[in-house]
N, C-alpha and C. Protein backbone atom coordinates (compact mmCIF):
# COMPACT_ATOMS: atom_id res chain seq x y z
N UNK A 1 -86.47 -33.46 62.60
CA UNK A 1 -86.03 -33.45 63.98
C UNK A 1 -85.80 -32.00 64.39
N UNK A 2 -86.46 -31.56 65.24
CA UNK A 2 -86.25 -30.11 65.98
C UNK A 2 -84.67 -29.95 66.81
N UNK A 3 -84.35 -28.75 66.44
CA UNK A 3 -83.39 -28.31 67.17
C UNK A 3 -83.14 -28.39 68.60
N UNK A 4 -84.22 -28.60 69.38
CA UNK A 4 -84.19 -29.23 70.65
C UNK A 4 -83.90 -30.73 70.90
N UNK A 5 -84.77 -31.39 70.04
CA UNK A 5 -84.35 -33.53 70.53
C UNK A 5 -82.51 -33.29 69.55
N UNK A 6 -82.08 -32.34 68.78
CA UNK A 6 -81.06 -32.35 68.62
C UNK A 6 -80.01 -32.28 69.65
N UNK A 7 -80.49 -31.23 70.38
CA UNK A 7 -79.56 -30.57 71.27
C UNK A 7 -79.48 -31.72 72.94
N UNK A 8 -80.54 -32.54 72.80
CA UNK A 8 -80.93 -33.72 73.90
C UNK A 8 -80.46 -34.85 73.65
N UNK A 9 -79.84 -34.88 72.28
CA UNK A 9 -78.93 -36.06 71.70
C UNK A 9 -77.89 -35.40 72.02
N UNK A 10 -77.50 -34.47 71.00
CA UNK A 10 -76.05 -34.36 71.93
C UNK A 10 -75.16 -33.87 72.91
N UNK A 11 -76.26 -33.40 74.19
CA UNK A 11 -76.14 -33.83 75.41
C UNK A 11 -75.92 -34.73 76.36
N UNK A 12 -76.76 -36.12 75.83
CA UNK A 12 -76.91 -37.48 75.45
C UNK A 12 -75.30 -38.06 75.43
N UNK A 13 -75.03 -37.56 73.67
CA UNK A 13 -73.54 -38.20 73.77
C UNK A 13 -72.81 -37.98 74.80
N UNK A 14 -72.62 -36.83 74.91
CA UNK A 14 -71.58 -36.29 75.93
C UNK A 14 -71.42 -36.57 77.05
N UNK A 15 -72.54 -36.85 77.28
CA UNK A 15 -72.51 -37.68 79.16
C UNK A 15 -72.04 -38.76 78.66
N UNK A 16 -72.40 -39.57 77.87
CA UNK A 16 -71.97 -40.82 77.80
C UNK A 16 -70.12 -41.44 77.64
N UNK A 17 -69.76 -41.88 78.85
CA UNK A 17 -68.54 -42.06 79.40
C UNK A 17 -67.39 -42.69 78.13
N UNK A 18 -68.18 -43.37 76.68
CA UNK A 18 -67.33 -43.65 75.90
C UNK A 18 -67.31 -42.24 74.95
N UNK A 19 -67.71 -41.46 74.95
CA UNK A 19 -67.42 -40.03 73.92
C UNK A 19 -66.70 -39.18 74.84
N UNK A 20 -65.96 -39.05 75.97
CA UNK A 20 -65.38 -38.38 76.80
C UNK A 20 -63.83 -38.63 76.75
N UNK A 21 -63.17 -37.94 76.24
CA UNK A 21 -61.44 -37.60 75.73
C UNK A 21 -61.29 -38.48 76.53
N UNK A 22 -60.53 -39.62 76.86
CA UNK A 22 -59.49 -40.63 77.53
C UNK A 22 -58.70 -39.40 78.70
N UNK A 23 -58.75 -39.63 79.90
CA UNK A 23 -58.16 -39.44 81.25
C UNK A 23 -56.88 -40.00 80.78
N UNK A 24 -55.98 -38.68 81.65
CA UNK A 24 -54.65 -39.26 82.17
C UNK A 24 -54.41 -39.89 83.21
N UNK A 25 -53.47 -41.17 82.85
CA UNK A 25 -53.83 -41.80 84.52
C UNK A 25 -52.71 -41.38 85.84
N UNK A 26 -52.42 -40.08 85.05
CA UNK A 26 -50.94 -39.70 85.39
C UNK A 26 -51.55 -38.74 85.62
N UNK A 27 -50.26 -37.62 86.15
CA UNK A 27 -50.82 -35.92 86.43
C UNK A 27 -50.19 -35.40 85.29
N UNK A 28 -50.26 -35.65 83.52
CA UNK A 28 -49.86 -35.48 82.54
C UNK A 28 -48.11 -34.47 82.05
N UNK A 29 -47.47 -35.16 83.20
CA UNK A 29 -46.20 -34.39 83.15
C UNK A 29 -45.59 -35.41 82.13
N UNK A 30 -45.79 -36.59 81.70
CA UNK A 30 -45.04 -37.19 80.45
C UNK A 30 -46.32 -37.28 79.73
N UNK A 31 -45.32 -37.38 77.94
CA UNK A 31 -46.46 -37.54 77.02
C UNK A 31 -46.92 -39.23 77.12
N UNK A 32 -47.87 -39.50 76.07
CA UNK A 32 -48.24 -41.10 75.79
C UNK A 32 -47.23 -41.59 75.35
N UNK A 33 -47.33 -43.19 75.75
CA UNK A 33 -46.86 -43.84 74.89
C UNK A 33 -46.58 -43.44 73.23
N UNK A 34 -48.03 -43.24 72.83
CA UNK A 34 -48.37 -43.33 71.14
C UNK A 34 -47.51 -41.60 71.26
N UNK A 35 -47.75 -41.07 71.63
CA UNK A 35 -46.29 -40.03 71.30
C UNK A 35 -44.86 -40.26 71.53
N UNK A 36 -44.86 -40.85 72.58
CA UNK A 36 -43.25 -41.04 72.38
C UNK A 36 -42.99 -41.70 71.23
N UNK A 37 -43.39 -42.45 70.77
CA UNK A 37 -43.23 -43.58 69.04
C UNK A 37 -43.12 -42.48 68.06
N UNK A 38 -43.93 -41.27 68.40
CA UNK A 38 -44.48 -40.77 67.04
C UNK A 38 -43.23 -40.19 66.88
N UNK A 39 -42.63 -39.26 68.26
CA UNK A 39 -41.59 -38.45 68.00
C UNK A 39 -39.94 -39.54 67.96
N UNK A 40 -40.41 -40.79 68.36
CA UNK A 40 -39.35 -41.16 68.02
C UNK A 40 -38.94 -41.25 66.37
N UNK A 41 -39.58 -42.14 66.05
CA UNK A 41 -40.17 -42.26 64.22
C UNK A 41 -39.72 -41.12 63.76
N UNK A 42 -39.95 -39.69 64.13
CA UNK A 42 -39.85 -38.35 63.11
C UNK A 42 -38.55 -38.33 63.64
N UNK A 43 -37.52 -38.68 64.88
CA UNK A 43 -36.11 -38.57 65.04
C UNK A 43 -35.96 -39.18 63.91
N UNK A 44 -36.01 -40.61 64.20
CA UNK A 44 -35.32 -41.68 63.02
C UNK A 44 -35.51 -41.37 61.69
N UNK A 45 -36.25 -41.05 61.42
CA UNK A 45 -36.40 -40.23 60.04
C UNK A 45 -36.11 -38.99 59.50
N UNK A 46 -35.44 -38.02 59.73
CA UNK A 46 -35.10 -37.08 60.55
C UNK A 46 -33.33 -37.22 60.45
N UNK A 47 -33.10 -38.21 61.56
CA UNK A 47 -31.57 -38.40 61.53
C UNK A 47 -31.42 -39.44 60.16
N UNK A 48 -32.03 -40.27 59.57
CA UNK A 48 -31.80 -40.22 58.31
C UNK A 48 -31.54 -39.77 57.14
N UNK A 49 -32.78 -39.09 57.05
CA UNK A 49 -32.41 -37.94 56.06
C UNK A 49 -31.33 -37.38 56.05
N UNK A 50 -31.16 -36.72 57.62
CA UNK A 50 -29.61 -36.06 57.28
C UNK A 50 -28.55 -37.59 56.84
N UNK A 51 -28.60 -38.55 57.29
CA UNK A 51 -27.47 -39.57 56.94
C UNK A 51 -27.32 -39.08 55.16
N UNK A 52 -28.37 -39.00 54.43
CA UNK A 52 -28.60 -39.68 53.34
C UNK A 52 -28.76 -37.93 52.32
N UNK A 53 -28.09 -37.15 53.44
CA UNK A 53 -27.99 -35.63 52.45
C UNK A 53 -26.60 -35.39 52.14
N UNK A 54 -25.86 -36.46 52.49
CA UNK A 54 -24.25 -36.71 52.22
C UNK A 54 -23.57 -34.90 51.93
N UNK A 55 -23.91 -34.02 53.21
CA UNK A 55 -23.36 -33.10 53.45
C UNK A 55 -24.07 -31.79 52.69
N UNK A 56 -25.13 -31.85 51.83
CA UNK A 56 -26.05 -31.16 51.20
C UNK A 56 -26.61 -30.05 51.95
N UNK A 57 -26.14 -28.74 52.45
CA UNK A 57 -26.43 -27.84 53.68
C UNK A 57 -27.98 -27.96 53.19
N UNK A 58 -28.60 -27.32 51.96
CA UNK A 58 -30.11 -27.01 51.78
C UNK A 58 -31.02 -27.95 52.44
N UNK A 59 -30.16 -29.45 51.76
CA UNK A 59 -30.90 -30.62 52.44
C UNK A 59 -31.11 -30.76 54.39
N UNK A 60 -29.71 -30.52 54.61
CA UNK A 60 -29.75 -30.33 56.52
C UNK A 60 -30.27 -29.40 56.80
N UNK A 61 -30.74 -28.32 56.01
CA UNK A 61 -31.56 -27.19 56.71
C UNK A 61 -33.07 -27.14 56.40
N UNK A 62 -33.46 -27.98 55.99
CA UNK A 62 -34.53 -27.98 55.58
C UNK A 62 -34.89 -28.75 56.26
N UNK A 63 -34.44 -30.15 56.54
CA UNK A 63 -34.77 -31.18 57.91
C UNK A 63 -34.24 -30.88 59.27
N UNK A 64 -33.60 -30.03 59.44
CA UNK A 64 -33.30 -29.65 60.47
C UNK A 64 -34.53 -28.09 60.87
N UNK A 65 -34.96 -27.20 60.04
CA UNK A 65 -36.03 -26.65 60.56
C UNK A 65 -37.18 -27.11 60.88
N UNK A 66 -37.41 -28.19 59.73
CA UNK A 66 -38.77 -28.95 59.99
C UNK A 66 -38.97 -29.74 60.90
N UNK A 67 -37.81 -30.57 61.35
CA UNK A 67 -37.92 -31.07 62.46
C UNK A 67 -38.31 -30.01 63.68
N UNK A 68 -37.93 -28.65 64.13
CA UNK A 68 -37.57 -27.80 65.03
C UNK A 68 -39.51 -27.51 65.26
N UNK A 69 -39.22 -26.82 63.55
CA UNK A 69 -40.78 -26.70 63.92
C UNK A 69 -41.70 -27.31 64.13
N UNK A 70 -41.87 -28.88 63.89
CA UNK A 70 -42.55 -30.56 64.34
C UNK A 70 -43.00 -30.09 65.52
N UNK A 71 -41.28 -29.92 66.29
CA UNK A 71 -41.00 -30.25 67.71
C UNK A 71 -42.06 -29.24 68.43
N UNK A 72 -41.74 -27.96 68.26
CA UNK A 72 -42.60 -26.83 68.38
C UNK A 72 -43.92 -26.85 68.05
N UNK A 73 -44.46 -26.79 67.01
CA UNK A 73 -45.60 -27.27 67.22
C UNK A 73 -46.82 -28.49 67.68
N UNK A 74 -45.83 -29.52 68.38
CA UNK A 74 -46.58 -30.00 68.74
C UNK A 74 -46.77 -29.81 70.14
N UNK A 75 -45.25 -29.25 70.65
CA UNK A 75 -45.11 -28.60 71.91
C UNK A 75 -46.54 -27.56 72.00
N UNK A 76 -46.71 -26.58 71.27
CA UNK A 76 -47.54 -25.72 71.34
C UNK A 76 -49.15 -25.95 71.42
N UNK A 77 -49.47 -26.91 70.44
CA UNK A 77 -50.30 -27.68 70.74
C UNK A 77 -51.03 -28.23 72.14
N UNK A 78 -49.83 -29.06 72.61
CA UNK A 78 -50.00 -29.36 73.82
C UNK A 78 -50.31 -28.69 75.15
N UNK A 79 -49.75 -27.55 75.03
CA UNK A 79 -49.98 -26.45 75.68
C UNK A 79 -51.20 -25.78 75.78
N UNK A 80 -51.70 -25.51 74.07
CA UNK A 80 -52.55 -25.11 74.22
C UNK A 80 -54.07 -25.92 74.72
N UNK A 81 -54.18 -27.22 74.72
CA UNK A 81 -55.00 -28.20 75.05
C UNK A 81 -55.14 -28.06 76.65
N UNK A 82 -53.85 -27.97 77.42
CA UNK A 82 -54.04 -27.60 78.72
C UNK A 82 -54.26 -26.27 79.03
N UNK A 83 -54.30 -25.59 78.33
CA UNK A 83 -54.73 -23.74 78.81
C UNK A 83 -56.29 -24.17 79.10
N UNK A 84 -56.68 -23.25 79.84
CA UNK A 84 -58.01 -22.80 80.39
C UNK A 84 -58.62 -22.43 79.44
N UNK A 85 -59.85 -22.40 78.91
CA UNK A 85 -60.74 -21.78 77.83
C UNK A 85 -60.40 -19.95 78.35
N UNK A 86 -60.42 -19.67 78.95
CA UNK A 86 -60.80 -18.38 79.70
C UNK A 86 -59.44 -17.42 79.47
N UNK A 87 -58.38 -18.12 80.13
CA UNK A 87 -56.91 -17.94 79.43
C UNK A 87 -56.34 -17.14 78.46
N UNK A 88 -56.00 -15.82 78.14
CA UNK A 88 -55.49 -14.92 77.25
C UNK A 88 -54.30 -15.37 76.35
N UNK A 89 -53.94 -16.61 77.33
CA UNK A 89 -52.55 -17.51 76.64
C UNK A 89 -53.00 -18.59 75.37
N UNK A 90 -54.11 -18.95 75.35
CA UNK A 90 -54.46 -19.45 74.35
C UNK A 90 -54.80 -19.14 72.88
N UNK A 91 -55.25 -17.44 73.33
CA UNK A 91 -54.83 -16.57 71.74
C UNK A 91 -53.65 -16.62 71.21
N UNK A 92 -52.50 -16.37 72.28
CA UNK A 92 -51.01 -16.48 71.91
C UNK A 92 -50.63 -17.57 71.35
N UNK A 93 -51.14 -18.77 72.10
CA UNK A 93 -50.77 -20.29 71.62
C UNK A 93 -51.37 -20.15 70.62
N UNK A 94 -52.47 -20.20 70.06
CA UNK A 94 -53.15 -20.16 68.44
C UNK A 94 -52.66 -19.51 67.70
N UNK A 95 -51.91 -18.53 67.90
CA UNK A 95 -50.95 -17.41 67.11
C UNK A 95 -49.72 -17.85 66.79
N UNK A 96 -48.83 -18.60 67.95
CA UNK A 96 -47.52 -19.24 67.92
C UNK A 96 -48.21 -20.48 66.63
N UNK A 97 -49.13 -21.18 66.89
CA UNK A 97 -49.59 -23.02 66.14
C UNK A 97 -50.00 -22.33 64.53
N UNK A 98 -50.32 -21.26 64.74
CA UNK A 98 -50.73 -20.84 62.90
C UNK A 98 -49.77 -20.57 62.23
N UNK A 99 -48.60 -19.69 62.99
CA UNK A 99 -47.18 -19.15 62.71
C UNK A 99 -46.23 -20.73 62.13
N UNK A 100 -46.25 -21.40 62.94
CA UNK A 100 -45.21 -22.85 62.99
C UNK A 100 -45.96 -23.22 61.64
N UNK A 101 -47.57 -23.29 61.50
CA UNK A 101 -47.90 -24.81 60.34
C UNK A 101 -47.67 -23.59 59.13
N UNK A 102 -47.73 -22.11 59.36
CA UNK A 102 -47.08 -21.17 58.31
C UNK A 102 -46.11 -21.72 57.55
N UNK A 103 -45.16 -21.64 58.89
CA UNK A 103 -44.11 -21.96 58.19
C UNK A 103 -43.49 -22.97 57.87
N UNK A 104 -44.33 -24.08 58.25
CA UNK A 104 -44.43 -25.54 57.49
C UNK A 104 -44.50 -25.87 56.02
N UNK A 105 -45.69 -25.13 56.30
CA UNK A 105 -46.39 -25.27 55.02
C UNK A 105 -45.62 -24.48 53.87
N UNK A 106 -45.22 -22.94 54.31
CA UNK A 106 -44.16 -22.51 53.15
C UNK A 106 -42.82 -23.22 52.36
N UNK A 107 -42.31 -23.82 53.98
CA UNK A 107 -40.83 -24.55 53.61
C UNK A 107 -41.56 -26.21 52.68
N UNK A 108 -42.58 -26.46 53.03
CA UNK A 108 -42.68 -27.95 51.98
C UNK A 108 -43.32 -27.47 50.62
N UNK A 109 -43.64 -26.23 50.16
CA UNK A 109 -44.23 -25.74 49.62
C UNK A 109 -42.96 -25.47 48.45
N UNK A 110 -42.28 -24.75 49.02
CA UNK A 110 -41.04 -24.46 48.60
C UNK A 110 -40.17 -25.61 47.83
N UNK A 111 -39.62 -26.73 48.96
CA UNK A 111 -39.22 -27.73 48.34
C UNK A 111 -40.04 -28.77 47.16
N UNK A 112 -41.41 -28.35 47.31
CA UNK A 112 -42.21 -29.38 46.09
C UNK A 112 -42.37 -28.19 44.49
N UNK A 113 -42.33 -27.00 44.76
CA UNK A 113 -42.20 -26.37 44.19
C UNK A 113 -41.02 -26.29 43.16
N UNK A 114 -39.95 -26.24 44.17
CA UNK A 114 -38.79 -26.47 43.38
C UNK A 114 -38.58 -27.64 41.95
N UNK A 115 -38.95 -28.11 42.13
CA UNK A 115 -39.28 -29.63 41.24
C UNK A 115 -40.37 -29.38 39.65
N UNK A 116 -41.11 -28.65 39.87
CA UNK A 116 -42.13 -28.53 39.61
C UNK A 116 -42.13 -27.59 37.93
N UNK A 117 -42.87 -27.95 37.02
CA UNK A 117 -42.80 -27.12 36.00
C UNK A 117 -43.78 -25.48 36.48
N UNK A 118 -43.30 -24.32 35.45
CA UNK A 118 -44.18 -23.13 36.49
C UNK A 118 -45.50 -23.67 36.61
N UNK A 119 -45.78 -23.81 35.64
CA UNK A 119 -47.82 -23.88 35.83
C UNK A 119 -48.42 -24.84 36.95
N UNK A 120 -47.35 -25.55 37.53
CA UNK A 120 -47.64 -26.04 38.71
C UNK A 120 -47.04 -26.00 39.86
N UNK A 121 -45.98 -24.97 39.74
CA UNK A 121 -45.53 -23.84 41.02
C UNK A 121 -46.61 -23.25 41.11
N UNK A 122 -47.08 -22.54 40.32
CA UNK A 122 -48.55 -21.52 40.62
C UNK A 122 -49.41 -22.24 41.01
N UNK A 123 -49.71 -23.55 40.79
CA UNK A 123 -50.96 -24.59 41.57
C UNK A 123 -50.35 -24.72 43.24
N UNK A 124 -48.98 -25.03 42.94
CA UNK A 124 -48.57 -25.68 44.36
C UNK A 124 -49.13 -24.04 45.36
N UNK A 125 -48.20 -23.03 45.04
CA UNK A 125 -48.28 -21.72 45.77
C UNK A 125 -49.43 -21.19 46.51
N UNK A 126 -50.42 -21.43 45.20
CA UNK A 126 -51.99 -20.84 45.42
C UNK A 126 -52.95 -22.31 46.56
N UNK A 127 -52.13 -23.08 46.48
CA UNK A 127 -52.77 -24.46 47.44
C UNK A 127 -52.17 -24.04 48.39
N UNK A 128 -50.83 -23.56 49.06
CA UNK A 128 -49.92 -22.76 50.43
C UNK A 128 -50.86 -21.66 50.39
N UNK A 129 -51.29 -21.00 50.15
CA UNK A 129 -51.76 -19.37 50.12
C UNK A 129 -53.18 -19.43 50.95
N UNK A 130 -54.05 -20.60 49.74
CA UNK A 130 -55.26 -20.99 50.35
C UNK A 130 -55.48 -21.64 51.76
N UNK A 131 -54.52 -22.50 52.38
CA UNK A 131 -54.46 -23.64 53.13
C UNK A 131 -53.85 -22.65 54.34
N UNK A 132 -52.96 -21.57 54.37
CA UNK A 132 -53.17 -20.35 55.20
C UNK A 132 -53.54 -19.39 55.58
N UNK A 133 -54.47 -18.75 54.51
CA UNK A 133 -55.40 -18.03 54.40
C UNK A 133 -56.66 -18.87 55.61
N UNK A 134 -56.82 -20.18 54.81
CA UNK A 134 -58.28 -21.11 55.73
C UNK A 134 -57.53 -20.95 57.15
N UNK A 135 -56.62 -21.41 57.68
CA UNK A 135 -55.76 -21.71 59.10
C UNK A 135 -56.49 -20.20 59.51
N UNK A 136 -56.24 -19.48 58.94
CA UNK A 136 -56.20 -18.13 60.04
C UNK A 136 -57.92 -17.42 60.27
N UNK A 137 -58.50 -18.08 59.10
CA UNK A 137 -59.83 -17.81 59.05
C UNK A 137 -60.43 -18.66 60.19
N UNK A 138 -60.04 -19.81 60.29
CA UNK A 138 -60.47 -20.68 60.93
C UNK A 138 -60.01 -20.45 62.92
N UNK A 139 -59.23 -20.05 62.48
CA UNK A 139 -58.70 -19.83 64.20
C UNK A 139 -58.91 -18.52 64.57
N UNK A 140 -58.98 -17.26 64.02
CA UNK A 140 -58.80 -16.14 64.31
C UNK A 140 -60.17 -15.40 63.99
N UNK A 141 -60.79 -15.85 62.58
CA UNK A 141 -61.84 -15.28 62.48
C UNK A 141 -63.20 -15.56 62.49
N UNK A 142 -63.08 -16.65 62.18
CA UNK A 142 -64.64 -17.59 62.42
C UNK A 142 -65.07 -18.24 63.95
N UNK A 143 -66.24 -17.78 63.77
CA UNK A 143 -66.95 -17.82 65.76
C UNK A 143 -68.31 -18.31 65.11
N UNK A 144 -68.32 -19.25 66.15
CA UNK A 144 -69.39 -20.60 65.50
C UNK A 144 -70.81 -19.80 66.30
N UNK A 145 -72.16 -19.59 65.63
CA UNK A 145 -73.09 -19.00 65.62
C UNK A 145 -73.38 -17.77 64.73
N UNK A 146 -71.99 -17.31 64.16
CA UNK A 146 -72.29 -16.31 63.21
C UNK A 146 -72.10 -16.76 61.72
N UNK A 147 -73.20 -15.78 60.71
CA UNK A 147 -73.30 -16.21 59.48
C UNK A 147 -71.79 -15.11 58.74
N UNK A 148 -71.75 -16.21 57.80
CA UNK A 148 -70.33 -15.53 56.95
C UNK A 148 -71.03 -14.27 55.74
């Protein structure tokens, strides 16, 4: 198949009204349904955990950042989905969303680590290292048409 009847297929898809992102039927000033659940769920789970850290500060600070940063990055996210392609704010937003799953990824990294005999602290670490290393390659340095 030539790179052209390729490019006429998926042109094809794209017009076609079921491959087209779902419309808001709103002027998107509230989230979905299926988000409000999601962020409810990560409250309730969330304010559990703390129930069940029976005063453990490491434990409340560790669900209490992760929650913050959840919150934040999905905030950021969102944001960035409505920026303009064209938009200088969307470098920033990709900068703020790499920063947050950073530091996601360090703080669960951290806590699975902790647990862990060394030789698989050094597995866990080098899987955080790699998995942010790719994030930033992927958002910051890779531009689709060029060879690596």
């Amino acid at each position: 198949m030539s790179s052209e009847q390729k490019l006429c297929m998926d042109e094809a898809l794209l017009e076609d009204p079921a491959n087209q992102p779902a419309t808001e039927n709103r002027d998107g000033r509230w989230p979905s349904l299926l988000t409000v659940i999601g962020f409810a769920f990560l409250t309730f789970n969330s304010g559990m955990a703390v129930y069940r850290s029976n005063g453990d500060m490491e434990a409340l600070s560790f669900v209490g950042f992760s929650y913050i940063d959840l919150v934040l990055l999905f905030y950021c996210l969102r944001l960035f989905e409505k920026t303009p392609r064209e938009s200088t704010r969307r470098e920033h937003l990709k900068m703020a969303v790499w920063l947050l799953t950073t530091m996601l990824t360090a703080a669960f990294s951290y806590k699975v680590a902790e647990v862990m005999p060394f030789p698989m602290q050094v597995v866990v670490w080098a899987t955080a290292g790699a998995t942010v290393l790719g994030g930033f390659y992927a958002l910051f340095l890779y531009r689709e048409g060029t060879k690596a």
